[in-house]
N, C-alpha and C. Protein backbone atom coordinates (compact mmCIF):
# COMPACT_ATOMS: atom_id res chain seq x y z
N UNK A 1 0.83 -1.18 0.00
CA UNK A 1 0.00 0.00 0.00
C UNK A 1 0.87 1.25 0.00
N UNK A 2 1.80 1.16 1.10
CA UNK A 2 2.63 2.49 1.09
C UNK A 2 3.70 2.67 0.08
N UNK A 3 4.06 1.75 -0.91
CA UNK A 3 4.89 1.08 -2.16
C UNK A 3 4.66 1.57 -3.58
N UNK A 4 2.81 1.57 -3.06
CA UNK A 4 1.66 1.95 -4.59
C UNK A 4 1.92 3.58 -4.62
N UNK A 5 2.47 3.69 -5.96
CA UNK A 5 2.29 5.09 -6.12
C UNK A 5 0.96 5.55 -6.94
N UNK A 6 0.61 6.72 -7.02
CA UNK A 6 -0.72 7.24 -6.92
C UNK A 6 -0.90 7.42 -8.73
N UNK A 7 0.09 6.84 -9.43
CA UNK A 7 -0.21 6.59 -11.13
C UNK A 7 -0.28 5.28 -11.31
N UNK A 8 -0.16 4.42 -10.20
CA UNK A 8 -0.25 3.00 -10.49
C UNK A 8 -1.95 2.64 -10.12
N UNK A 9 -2.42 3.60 -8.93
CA UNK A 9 -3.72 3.44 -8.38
C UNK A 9 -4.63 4.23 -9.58
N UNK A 10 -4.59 5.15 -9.87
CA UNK A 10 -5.56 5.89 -10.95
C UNK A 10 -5.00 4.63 -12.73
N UNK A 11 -4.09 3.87 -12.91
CA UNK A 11 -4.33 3.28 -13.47
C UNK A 11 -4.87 1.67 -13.24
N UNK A 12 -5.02 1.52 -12.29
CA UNK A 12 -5.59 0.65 -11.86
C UNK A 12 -7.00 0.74 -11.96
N UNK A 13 -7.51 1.39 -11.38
CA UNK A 13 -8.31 2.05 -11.03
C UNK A 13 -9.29 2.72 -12.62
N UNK A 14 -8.64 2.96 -13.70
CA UNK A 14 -8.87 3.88 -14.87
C UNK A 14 -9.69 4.98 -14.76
N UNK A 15 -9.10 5.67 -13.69
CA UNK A 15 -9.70 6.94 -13.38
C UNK A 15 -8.25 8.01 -13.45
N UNK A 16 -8.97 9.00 -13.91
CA UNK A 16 -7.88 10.25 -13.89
C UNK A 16 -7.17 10.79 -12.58
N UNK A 17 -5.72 11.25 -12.38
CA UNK A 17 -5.32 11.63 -11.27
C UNK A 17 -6.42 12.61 -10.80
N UNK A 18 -6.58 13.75 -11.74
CA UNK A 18 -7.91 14.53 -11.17
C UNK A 18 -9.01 14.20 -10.28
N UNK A 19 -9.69 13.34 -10.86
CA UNK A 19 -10.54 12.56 -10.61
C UNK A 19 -10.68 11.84 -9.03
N UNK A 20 -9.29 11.62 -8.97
CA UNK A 20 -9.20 10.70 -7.79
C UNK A 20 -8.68 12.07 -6.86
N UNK A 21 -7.84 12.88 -7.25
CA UNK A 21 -7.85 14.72 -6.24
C UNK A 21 -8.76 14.79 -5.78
N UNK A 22 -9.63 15.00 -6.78
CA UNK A 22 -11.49 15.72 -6.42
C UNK A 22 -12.18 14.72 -5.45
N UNK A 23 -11.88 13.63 -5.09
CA UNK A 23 -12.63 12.63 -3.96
C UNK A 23 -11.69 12.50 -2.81
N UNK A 24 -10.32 12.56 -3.00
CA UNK A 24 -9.09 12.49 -2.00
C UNK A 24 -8.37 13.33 -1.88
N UNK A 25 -8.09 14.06 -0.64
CA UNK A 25 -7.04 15.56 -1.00
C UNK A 25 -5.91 14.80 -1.03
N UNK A 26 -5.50 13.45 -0.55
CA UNK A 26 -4.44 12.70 -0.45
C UNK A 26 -3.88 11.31 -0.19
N UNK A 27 -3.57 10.94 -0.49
CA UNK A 27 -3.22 9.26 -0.54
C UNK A 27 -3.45 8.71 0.56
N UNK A 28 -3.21 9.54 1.68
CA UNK A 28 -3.29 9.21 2.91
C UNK A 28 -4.88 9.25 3.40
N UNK A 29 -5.93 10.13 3.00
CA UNK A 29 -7.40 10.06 2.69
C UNK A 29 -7.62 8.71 2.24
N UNK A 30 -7.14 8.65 0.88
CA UNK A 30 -7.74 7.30 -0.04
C UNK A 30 -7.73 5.90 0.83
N UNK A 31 -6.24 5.84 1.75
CA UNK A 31 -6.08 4.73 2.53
C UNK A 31 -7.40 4.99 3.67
N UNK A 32 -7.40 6.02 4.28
CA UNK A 32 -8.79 6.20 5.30
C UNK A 32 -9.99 5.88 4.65
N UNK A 33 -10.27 6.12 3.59
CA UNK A 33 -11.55 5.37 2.94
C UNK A 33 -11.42 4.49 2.73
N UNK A 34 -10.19 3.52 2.87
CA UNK A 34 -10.37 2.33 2.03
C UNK A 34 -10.68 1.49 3.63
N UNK A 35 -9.85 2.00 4.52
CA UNK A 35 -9.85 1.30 5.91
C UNK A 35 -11.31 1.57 6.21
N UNK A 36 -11.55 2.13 5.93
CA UNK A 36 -13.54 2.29 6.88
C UNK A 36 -14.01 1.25 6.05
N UNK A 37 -14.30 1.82 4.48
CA UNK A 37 -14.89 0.63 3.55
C UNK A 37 -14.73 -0.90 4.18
N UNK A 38 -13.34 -1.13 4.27
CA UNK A 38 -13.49 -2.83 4.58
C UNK A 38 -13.84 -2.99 5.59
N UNK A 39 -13.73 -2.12 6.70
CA UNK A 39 -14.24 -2.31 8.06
C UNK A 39 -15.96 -2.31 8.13
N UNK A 40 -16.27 -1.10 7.62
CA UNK A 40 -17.77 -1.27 7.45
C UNK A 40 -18.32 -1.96 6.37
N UNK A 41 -17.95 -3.11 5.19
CA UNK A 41 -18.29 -3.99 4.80
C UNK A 41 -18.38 -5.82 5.70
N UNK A 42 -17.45 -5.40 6.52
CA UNK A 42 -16.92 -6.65 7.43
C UNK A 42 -18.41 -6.61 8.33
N UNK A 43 -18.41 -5.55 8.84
CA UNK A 43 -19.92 -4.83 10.05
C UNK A 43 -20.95 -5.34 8.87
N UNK A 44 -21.44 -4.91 7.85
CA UNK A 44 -22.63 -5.26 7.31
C UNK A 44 -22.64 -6.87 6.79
N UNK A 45 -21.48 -7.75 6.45
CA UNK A 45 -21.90 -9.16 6.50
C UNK A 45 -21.94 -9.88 7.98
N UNK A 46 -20.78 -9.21 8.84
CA UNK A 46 -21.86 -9.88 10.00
C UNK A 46 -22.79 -9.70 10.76
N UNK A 47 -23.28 -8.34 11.12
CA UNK A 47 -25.24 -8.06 10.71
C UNK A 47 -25.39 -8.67 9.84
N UNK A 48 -25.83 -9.44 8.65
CA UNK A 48 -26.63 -10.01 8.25
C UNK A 48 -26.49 -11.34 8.30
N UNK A 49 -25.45 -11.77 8.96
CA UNK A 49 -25.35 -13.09 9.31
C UNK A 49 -25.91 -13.84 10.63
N UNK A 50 -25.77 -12.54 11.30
CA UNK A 50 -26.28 -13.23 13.08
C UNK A 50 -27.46 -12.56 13.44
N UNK A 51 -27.83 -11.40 12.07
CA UNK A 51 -28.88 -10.62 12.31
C UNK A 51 -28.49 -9.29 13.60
N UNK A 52 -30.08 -8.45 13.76
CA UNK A 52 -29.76 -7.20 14.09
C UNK A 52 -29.38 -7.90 16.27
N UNK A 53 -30.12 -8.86 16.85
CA UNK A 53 -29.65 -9.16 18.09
C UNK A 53 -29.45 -10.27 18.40
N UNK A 54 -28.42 -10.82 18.12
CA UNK A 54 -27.83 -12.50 17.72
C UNK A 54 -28.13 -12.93 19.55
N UNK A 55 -28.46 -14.38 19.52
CA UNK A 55 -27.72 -15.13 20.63
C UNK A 55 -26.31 -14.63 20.80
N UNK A 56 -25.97 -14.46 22.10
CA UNK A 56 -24.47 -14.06 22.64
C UNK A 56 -23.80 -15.11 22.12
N UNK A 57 -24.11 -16.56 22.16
CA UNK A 57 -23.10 -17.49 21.67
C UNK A 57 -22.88 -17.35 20.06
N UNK A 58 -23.93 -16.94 19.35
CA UNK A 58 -24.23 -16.97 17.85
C UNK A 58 -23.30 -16.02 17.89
N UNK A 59 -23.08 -14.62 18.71
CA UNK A 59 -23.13 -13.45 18.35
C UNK A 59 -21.38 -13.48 18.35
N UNK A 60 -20.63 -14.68 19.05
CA UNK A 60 -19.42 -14.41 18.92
C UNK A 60 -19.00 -15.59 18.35
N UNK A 61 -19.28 -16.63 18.01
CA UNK A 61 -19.16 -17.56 16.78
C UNK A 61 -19.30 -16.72 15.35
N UNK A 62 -20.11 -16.21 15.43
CA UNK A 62 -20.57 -15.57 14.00
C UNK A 62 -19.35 -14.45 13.47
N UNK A 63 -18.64 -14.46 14.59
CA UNK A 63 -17.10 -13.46 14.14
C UNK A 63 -16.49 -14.37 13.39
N UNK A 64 -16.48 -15.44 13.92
CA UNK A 64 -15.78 -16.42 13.11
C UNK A 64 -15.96 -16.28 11.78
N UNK A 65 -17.56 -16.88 11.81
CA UNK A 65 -18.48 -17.10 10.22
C UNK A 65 -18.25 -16.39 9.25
N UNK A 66 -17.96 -15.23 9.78
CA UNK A 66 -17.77 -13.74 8.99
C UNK A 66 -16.65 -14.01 8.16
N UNK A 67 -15.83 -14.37 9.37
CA UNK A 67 -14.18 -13.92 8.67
C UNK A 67 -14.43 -15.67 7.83
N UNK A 68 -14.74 -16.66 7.77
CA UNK A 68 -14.26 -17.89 7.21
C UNK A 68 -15.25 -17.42 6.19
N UNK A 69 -16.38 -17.07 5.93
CA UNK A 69 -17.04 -16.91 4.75
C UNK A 69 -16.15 -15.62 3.85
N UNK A 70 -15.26 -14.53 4.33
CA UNK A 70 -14.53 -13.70 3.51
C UNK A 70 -13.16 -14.98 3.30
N UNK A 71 -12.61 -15.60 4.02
CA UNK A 71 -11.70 -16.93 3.30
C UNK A 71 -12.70 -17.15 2.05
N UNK A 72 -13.44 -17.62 2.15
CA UNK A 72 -13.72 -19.30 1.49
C UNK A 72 -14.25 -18.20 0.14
N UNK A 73 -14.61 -17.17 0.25
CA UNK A 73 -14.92 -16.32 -1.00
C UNK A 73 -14.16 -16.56 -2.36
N UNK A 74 -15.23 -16.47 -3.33
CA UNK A 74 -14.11 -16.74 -4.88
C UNK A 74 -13.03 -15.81 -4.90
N UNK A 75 -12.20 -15.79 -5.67
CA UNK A 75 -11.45 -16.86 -6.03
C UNK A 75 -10.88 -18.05 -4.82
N UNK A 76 -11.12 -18.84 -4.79
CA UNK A 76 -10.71 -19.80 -3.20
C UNK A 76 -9.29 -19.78 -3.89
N UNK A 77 -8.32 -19.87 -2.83
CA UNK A 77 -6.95 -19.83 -2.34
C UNK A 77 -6.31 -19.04 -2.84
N UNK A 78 -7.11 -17.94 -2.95
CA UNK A 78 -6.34 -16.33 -2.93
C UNK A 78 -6.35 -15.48 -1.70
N UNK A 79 -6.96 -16.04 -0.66
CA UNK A 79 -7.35 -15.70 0.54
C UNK A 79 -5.78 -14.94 1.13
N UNK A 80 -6.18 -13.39 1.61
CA UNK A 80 -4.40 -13.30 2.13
C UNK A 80 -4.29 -12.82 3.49
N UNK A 81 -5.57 -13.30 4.49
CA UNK A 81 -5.73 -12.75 5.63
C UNK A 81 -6.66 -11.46 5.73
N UNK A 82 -6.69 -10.79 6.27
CA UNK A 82 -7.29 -9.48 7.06
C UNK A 82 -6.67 -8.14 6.42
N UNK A 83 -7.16 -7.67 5.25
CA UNK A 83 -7.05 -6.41 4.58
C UNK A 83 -6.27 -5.44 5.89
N UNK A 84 -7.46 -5.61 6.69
CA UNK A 84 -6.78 -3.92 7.76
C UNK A 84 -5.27 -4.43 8.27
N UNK A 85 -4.97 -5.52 8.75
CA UNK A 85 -3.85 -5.88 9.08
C UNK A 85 -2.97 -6.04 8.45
N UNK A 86 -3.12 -6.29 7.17
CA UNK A 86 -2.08 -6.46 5.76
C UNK A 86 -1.55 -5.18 5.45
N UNK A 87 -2.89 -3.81 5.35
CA UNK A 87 -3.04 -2.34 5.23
C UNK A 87 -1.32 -2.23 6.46
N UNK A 88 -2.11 -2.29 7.72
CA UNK A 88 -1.21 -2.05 9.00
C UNK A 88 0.01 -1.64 8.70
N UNK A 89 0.33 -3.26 8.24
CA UNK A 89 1.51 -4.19 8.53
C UNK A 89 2.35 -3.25 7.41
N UNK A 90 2.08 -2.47 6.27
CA UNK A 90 2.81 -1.77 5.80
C UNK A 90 2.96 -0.07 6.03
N UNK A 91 2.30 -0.11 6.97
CA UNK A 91 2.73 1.67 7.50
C UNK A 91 3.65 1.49 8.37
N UNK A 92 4.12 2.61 8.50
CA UNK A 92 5.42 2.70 9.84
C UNK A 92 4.78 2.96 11.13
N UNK A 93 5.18 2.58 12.26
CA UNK A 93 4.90 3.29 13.71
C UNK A 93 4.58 3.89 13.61
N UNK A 94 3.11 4.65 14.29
CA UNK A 94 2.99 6.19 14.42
C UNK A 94 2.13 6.79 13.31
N UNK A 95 1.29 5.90 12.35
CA UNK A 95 1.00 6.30 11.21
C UNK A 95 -0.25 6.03 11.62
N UNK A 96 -1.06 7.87 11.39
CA UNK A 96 -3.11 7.64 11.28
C UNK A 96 -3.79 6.33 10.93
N UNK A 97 -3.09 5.55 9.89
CA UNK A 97 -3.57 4.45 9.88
C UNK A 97 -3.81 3.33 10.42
N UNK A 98 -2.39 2.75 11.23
CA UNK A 98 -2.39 1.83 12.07
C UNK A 98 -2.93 2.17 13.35
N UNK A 99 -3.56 3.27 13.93
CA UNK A 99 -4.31 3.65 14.87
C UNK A 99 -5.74 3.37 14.45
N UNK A 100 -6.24 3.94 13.26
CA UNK A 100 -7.71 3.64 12.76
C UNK A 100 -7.59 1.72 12.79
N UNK A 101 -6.43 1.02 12.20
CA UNK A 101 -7.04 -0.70 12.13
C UNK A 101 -7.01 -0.78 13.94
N UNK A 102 -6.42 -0.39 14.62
CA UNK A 102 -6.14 -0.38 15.93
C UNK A 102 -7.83 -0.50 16.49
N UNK A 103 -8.44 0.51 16.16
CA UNK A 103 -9.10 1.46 16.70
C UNK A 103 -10.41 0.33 15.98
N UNK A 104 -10.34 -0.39 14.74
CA UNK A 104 -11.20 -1.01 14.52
C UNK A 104 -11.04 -2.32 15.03
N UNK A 105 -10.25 -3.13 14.83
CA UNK A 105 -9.84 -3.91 15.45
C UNK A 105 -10.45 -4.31 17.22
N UNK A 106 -9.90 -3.06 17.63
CA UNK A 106 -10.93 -2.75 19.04
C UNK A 106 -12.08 -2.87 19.12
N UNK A 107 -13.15 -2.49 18.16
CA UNK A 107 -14.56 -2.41 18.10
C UNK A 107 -14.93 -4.01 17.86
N UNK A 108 -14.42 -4.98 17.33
CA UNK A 108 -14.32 -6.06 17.01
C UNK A 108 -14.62 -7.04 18.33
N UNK A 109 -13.41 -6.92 18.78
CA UNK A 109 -13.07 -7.42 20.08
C UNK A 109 -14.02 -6.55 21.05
N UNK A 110 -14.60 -5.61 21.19
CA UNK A 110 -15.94 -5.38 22.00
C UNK A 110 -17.03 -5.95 21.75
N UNK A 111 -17.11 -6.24 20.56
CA UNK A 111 -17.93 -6.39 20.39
C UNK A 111 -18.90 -8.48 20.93
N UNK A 112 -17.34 -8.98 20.69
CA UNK A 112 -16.89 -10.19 21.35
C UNK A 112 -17.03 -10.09 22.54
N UNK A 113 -15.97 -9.20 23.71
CA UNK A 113 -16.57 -8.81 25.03
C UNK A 113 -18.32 -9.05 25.34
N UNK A 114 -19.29 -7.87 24.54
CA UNK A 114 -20.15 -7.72 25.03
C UNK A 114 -20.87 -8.97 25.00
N UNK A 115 -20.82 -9.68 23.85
CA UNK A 115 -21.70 -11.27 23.78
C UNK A 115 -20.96 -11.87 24.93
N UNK A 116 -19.35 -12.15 25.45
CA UNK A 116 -19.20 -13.00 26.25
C UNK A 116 -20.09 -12.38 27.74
N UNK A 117 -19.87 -11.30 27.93
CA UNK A 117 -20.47 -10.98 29.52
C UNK A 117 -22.03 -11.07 29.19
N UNK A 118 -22.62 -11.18 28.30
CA UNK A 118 -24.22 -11.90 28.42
C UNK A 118 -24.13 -13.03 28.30
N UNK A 119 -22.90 -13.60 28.12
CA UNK A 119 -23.17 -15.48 28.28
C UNK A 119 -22.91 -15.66 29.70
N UNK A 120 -21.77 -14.95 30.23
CA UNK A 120 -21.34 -15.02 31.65
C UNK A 120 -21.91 -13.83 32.66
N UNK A 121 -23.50 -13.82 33.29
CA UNK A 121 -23.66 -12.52 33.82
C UNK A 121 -23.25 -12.68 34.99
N UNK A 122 -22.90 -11.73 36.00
CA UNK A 122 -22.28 -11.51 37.32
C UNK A 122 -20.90 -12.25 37.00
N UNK A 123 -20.07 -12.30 36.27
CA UNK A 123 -19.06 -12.59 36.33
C UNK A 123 -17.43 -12.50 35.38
N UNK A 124 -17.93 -10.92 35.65
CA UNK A 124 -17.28 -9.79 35.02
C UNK A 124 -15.52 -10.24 34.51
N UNK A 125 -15.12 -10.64 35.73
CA UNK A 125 -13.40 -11.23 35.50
C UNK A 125 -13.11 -11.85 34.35
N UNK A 126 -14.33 -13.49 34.49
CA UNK A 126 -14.51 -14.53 33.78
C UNK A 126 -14.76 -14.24 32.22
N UNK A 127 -15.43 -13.18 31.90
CA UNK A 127 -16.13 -12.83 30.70
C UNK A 127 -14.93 -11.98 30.33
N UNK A 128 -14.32 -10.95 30.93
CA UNK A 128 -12.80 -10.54 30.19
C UNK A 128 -12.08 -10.58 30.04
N UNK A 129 -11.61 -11.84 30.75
CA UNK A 129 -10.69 -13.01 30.05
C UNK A 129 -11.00 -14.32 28.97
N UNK A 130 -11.88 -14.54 28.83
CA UNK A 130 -12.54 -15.31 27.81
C UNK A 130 -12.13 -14.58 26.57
N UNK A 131 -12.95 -13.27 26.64
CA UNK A 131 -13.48 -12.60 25.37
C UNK A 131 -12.18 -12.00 24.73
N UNK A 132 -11.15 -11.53 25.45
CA UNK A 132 -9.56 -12.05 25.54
C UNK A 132 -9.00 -12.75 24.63
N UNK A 133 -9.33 -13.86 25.03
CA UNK A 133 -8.65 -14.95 24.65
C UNK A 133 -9.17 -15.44 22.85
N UNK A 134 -10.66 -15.48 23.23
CA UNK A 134 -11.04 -15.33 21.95
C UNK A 134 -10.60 -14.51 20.42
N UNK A 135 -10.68 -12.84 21.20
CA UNK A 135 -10.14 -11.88 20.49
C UNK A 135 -8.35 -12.61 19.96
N UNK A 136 -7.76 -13.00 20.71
CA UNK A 136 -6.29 -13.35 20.26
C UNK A 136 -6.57 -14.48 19.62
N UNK A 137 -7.25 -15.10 20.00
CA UNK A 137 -7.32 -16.69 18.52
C UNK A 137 -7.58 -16.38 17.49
N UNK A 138 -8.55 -15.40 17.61
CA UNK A 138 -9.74 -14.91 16.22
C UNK A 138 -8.16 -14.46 15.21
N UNK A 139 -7.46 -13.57 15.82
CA UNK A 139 -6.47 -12.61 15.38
C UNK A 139 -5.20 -13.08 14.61
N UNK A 140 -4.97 -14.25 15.60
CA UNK A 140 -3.68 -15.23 15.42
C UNK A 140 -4.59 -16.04 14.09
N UNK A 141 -5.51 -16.85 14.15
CA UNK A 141 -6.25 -17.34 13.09
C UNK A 141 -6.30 -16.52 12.13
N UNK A 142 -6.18 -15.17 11.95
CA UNK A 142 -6.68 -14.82 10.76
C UNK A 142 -5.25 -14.55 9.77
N UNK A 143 -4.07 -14.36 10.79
CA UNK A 143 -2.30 -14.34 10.25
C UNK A 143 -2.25 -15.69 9.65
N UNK A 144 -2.66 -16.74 10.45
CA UNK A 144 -2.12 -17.86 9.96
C UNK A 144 -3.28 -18.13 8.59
N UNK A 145 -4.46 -17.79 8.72
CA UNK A 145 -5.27 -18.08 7.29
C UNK A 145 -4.89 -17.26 6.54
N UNK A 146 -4.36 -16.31 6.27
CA UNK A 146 -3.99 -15.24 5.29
C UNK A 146 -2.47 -15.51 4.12
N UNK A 147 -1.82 -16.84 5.59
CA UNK A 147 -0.51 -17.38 5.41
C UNK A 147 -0.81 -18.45 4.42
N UNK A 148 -1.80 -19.13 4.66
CA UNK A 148 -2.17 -20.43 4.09
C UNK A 148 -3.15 -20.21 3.10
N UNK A 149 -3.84 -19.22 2.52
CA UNK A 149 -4.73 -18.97 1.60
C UNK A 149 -6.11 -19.64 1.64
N UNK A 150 -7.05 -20.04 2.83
CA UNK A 150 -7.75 -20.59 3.39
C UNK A 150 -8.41 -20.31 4.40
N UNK A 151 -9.39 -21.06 4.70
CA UNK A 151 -9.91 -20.69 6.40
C UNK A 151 -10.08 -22.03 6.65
N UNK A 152 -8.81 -22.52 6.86
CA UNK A 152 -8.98 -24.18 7.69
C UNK A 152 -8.72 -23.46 9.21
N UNK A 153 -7.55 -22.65 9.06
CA UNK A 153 -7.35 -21.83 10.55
C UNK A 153 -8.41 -21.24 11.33
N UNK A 154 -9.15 -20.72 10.61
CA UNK A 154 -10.32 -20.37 10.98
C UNK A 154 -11.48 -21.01 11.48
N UNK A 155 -11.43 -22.23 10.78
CA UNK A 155 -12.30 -23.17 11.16
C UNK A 155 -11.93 -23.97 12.55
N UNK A 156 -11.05 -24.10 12.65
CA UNK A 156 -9.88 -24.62 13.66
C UNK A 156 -10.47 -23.72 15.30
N UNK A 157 -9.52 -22.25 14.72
CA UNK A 157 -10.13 -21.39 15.63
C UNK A 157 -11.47 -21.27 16.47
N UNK A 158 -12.37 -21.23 15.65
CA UNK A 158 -13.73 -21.39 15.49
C UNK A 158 -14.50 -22.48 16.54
N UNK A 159 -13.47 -23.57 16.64
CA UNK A 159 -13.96 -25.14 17.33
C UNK A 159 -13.37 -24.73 18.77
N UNK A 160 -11.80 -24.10 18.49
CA UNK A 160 -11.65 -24.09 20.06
C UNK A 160 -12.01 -22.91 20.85
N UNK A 161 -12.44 -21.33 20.35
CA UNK A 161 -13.18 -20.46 20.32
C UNK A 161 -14.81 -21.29 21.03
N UNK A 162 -15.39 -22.33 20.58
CA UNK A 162 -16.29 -22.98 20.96
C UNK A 162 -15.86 -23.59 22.42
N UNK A 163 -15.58 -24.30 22.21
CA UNK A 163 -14.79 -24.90 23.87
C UNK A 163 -14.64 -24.00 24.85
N UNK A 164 -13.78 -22.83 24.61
CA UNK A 164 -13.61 -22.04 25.42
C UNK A 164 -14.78 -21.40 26.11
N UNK A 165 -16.02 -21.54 25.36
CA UNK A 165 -17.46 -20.88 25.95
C UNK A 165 -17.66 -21.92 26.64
N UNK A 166 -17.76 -23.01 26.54
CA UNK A 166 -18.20 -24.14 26.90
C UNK A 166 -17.48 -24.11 28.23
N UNK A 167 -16.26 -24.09 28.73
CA UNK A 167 -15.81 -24.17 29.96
C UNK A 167 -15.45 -22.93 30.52
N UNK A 168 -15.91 -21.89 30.04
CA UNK A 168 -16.59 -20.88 30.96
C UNK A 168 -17.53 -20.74 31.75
């Protein structure tokens, strides 16, 4: 991303440098739209997967579902992991961007939180360490599926992500 220069993207793209001025004052914009876009495309397939108030268990399985149904998507085994983290992984320290995947990333993992403490009520500790733990499998699963061009990791994840509710 930070590599792509901005005549390789407007030809990619077959839009005029102009063109792409008049919507972006700057490359560094274009990456902020592109980071919301996948983030808020990620938000609208899983709303419609677990629906608008999922079961808490559905509601943090279905993180899974999300991310193994963006694997298993055509072309299958072109899969290269997690856009925002791939995005990340090429800015430097300190860069607006890796704060926004940060910052989404976070919303993710709350969102995990909030289903675990309605599976676990009065037992606040228990539920933020779970939801924890989850969040780091989900995460680690999605490096290693991105590695492997697949969501077997995911699926993997997914089973012991299951367990872990289970002996909570």
């Amino acid at each position: 991303m930070t590599a792509t220069g901005i005549d390789t993207i407007t030809a990619e793209a077959g839009v005029a440098k102009m063109s792409l001025y008049n919507n972006f004052s700057s490359k560094a914009d274009l990456v902020r739209a592109y980071l919301d876009d996948r983030h808020e495309d990620w938000l609208v397939r899983y709303r419609e997967r677990v629906g608008a108030e999922p079961d808490p268990r559905d509601g943090v399985l279905g993180v899974f579902d999300t991310y193994i149904d963006g694997a298993d998507a055509p072309p299958t085994g072109r899969f290269r992991g997690c856009g925002l983290l791939n995005a990340a992984a090429e800015m430097p320290a300190g860069h607006e961007g890796r704060a926004q995947v940060r910052r989404q990333k976070e919303e993710v993992e709350r969102m995990i939180a909030d289903h675990v403490t309605a599976l676990l009520p009065g037992r606040p500790d228990a539920a933020r360490a779970t939801a924890r733990q989850i969040a780091f499998l989900l995460e680690g699963a999605m490096v290693r599926a991105g590695l492997e061009g697949d969501s077997r990791c995911l699926r993997d994840a997914r089973a012991m992500a299951e367990r872990l509710l289970d002996q909570a």
